[in-house]
Protein backbone atom coordinates (compact mmCIF):
# COMPACT_ATOMS: atom_id res chain seq x y z
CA UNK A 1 36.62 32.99 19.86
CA UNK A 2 37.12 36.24 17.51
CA UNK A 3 34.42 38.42 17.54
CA UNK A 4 34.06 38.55 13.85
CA UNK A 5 33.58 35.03 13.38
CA UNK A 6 29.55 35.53 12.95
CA UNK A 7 26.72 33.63 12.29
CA UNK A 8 26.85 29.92 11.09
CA UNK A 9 30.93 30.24 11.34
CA UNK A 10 30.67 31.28 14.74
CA UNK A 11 28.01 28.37 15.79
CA UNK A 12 30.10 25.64 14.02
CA UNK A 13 33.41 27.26 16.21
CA UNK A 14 31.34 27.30 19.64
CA UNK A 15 30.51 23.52 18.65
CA UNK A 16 33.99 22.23 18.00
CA UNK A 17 35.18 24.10 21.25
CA UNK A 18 32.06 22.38 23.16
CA UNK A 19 33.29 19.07 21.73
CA UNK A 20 37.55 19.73 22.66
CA UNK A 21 35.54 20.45 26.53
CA UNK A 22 33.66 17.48 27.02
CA UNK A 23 36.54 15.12 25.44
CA UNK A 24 39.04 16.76 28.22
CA UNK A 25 36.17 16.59 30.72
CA UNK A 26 36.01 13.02 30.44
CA UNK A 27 39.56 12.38 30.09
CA UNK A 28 40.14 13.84 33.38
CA UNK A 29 37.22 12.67 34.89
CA UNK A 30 36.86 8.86 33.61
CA UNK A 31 39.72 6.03 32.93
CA UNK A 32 39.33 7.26 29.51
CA UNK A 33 42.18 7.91 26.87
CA UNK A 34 41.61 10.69 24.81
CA UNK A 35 43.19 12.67 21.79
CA UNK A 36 42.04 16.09 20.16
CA UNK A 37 43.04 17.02 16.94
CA UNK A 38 42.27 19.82 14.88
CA UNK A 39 41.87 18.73 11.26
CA UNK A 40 43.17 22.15 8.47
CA UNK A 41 41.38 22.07 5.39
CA UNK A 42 42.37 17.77 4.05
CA UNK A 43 41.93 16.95 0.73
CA UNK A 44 42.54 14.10 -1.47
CA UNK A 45 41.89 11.22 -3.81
CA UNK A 46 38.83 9.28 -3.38
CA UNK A 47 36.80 12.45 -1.62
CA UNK A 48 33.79 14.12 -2.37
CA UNK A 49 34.45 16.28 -5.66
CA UNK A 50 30.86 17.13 -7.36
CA UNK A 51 27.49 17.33 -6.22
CA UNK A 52 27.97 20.51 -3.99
CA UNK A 53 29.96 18.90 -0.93
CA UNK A 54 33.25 19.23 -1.97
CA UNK A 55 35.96 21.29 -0.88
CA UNK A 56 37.73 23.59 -2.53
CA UNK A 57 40.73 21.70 -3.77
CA UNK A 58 38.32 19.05 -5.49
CA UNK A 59 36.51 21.45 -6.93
CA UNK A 60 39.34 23.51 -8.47
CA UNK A 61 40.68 20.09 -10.05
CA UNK A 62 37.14 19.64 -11.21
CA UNK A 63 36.91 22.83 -12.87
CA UNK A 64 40.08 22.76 -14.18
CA UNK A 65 40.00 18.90 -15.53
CA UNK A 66 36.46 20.27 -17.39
CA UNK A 67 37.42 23.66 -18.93
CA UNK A 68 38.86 23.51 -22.41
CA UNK A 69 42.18 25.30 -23.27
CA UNK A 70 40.48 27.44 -25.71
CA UNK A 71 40.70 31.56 -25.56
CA UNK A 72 38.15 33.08 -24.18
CA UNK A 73 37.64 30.32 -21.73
CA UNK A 74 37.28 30.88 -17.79
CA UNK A 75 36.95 29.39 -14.89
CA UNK A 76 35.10 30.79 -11.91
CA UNK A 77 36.17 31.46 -8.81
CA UNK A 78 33.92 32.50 -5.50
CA UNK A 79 35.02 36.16 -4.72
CA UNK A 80 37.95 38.10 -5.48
CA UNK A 81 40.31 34.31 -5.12
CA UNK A 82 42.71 36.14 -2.63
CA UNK A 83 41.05 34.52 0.75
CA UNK A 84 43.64 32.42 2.02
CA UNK A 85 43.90 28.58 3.12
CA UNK A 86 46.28 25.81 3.70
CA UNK A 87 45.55 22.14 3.00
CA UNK A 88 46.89 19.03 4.14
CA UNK A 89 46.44 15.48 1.92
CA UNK A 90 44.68 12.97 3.47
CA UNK A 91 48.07 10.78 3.84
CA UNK A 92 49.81 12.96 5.95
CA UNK A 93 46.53 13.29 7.98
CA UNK A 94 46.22 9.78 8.80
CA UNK A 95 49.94 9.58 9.56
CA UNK A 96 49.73 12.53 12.28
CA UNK A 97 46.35 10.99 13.87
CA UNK A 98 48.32 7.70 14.27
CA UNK A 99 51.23 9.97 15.86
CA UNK A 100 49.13 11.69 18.20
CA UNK A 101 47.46 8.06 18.95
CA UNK A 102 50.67 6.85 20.01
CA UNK A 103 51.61 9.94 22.09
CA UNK A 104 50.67 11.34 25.54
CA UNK A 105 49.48 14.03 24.38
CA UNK A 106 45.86 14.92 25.73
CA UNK A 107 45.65 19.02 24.27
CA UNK A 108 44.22 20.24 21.42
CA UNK A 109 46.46 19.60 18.12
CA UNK A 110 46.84 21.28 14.78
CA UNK A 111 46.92 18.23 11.84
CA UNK A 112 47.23 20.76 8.98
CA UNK A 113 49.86 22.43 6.16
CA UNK A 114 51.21 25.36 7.12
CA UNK A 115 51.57 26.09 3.11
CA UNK A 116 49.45 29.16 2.87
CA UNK A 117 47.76 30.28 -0.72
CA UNK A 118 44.81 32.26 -1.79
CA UNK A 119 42.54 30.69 -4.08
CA UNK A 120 43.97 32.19 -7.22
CA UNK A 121 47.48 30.31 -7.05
CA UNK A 122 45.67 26.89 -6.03
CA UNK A 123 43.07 28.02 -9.18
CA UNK A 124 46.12 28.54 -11.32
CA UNK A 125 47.90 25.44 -10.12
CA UNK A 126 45.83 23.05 -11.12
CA UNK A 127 44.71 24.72 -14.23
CA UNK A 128 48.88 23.97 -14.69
CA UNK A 129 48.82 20.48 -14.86
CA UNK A 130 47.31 19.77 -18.03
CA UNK A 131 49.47 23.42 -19.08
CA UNK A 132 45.75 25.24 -19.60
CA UNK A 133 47.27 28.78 -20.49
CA UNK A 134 44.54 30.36 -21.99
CA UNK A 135 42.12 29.66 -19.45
CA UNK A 136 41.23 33.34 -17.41
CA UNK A 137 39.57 33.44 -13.75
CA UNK A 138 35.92 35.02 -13.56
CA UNK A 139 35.23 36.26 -10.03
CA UNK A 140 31.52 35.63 -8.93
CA UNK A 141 29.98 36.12 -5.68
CA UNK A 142 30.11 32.81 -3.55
CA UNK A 143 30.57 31.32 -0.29
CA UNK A 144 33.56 32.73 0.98
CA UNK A 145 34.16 31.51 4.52
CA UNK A 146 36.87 33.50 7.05
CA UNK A 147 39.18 36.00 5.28
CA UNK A 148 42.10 33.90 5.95
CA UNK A 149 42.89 30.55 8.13
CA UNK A 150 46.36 28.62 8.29
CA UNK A 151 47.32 26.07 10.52
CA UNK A 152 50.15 26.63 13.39
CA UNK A 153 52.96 23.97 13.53
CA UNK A 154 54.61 25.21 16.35
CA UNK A 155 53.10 23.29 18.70
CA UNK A 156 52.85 19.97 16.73
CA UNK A 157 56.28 19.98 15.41
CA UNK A 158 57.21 20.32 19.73
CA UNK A 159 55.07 17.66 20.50
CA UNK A 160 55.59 15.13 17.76
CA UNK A 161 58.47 15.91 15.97
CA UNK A 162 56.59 15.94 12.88
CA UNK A 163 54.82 17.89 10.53
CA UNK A 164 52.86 17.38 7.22
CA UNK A 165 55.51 17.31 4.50
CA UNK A 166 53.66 16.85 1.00
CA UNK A 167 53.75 19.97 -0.70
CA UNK A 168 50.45 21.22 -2.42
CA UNK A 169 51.60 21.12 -5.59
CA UNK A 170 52.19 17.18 -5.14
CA UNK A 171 49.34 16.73 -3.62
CA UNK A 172 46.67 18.54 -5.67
CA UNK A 173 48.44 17.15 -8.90
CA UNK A 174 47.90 13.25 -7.50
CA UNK A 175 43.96 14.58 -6.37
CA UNK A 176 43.52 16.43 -10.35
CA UNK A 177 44.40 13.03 -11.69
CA UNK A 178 42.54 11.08 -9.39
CA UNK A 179 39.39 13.44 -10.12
CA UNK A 180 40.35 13.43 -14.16
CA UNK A 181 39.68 9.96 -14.62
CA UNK A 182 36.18 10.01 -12.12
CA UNK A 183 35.29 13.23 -14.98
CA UNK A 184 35.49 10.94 -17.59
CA UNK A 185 33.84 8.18 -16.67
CA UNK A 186 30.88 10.09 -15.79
CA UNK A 187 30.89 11.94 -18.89
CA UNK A 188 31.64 8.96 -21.24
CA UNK A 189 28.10 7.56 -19.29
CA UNK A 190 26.85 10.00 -20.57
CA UNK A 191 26.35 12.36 -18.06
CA UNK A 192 26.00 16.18 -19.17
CA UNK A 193 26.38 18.08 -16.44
CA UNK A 194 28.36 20.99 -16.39
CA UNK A 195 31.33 20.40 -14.24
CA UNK A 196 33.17 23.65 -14.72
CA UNK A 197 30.49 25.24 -11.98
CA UNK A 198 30.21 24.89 -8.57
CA UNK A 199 26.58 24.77 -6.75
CA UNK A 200 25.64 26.47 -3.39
CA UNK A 201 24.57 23.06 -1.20
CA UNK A 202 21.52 24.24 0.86
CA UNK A 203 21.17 21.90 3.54
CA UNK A 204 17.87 20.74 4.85
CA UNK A 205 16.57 17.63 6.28
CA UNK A 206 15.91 16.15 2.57
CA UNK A 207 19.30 16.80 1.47
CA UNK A 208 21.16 14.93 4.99
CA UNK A 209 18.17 12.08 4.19
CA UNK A 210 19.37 12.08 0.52
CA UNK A 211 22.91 11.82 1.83
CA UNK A 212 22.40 9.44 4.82
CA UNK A 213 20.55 7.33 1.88
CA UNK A 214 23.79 7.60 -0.37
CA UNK A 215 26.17 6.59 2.45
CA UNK A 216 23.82 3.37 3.34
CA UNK A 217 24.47 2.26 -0.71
């Protein structure tokens, strides 16, 4: 565990670890067959892409779907937009969980893209699909998560044979036009929220009521 990984980062890392121990505990210890895998960053159609829970993919098709190509216009970005990620679509997820199902594998395994980009170029990518040229980036303080995080195929790719294989530009394009058409319902409902911003989710016990409430629906 890296010594810079700090507060709520650092408890969420000790928790996943805690949960990778007591699935290999019991796999050893019961008639139990179990599989670990580490999920990088998946994004999609059909996810969470307003209210505060979405990731960062969704949101940057969100912002981008909302902000007119006009001059002057901008769309914001959570620090300087050069922390890095990669990002796997939910297709190729579900197709490596069912691989690893079907394997004998028992270790820890990386499900993810090994695509890198910073947040800029996935920014400017899917400002790209509806060719929004005159839209700038406006850098605000944010959220910003580790400095940089990309998922290691090495060991996958041995175990497997396999490896995601949808590019993020395919990917992102199917979840902008997926998310287009959930922005205009909404607005032609007459919603009038601003959708080019993101909001900072504070999580208490009233918001995971609120949400355990929404799921039940």
């Amino acid at each position: 565990l890296s010594p810079v990984c700090l507060g709520s980062l650092r408890r969420a890392a000790i928790e996943k670890l805690y949960a990778e121990e007591m699935c290999l505990a019991y796999g050893r210890d019961f008639p139990i067959e179990t599989r670990i895998a580490r999920f990088h960053n998946i994004y999609g159609p059909h996810g969470t892409w307003k209210g505060g829970r979405e990731k960062a993919p969704a949101a940057f098709c969100r912002k981008a779907a909302a902000t007119k190509n006009v001059d002057g216009a901008q769309m914001e970005i959570w620090g300087d937009g050069k922390q890095t990620r990669s990002f796997c679509i939910v297709e190729d997820c579900v197709e490596g969980i069912l691989r690893l199902m079907v394997s004998d594998y028992r270790l820890p395994l990386n499900i993810g893209s090994d695509e890198m980009v910073d947040m800029n170029q996935m920014a400017a990518l899917a400002l790209s699909f509806d060719k929004k040229d005159k839209v700038t980036f406006k850098h605000i303080p944010g959220p910003l998560g580790v400095r940089g995080r990309n998922s290691d195929n090495t060991m996958i790719k041995e175990v497997l044979n396999w490896t995601p294989s949808t590019s993020l530009a395919v990917g992102l394009h199917k979840t902008y036009r997926w998310i287009k058409e959930r922005l205009a319902e909404v607005i032609a409902s007459g919603d009038k929220n601003d959708y080019t911003k993101s909001v900072v989710l504070k999580q208490t016990t009233e918001s995971l009521d609120q949400l355990a409430a929404e799921i039940m629906e």
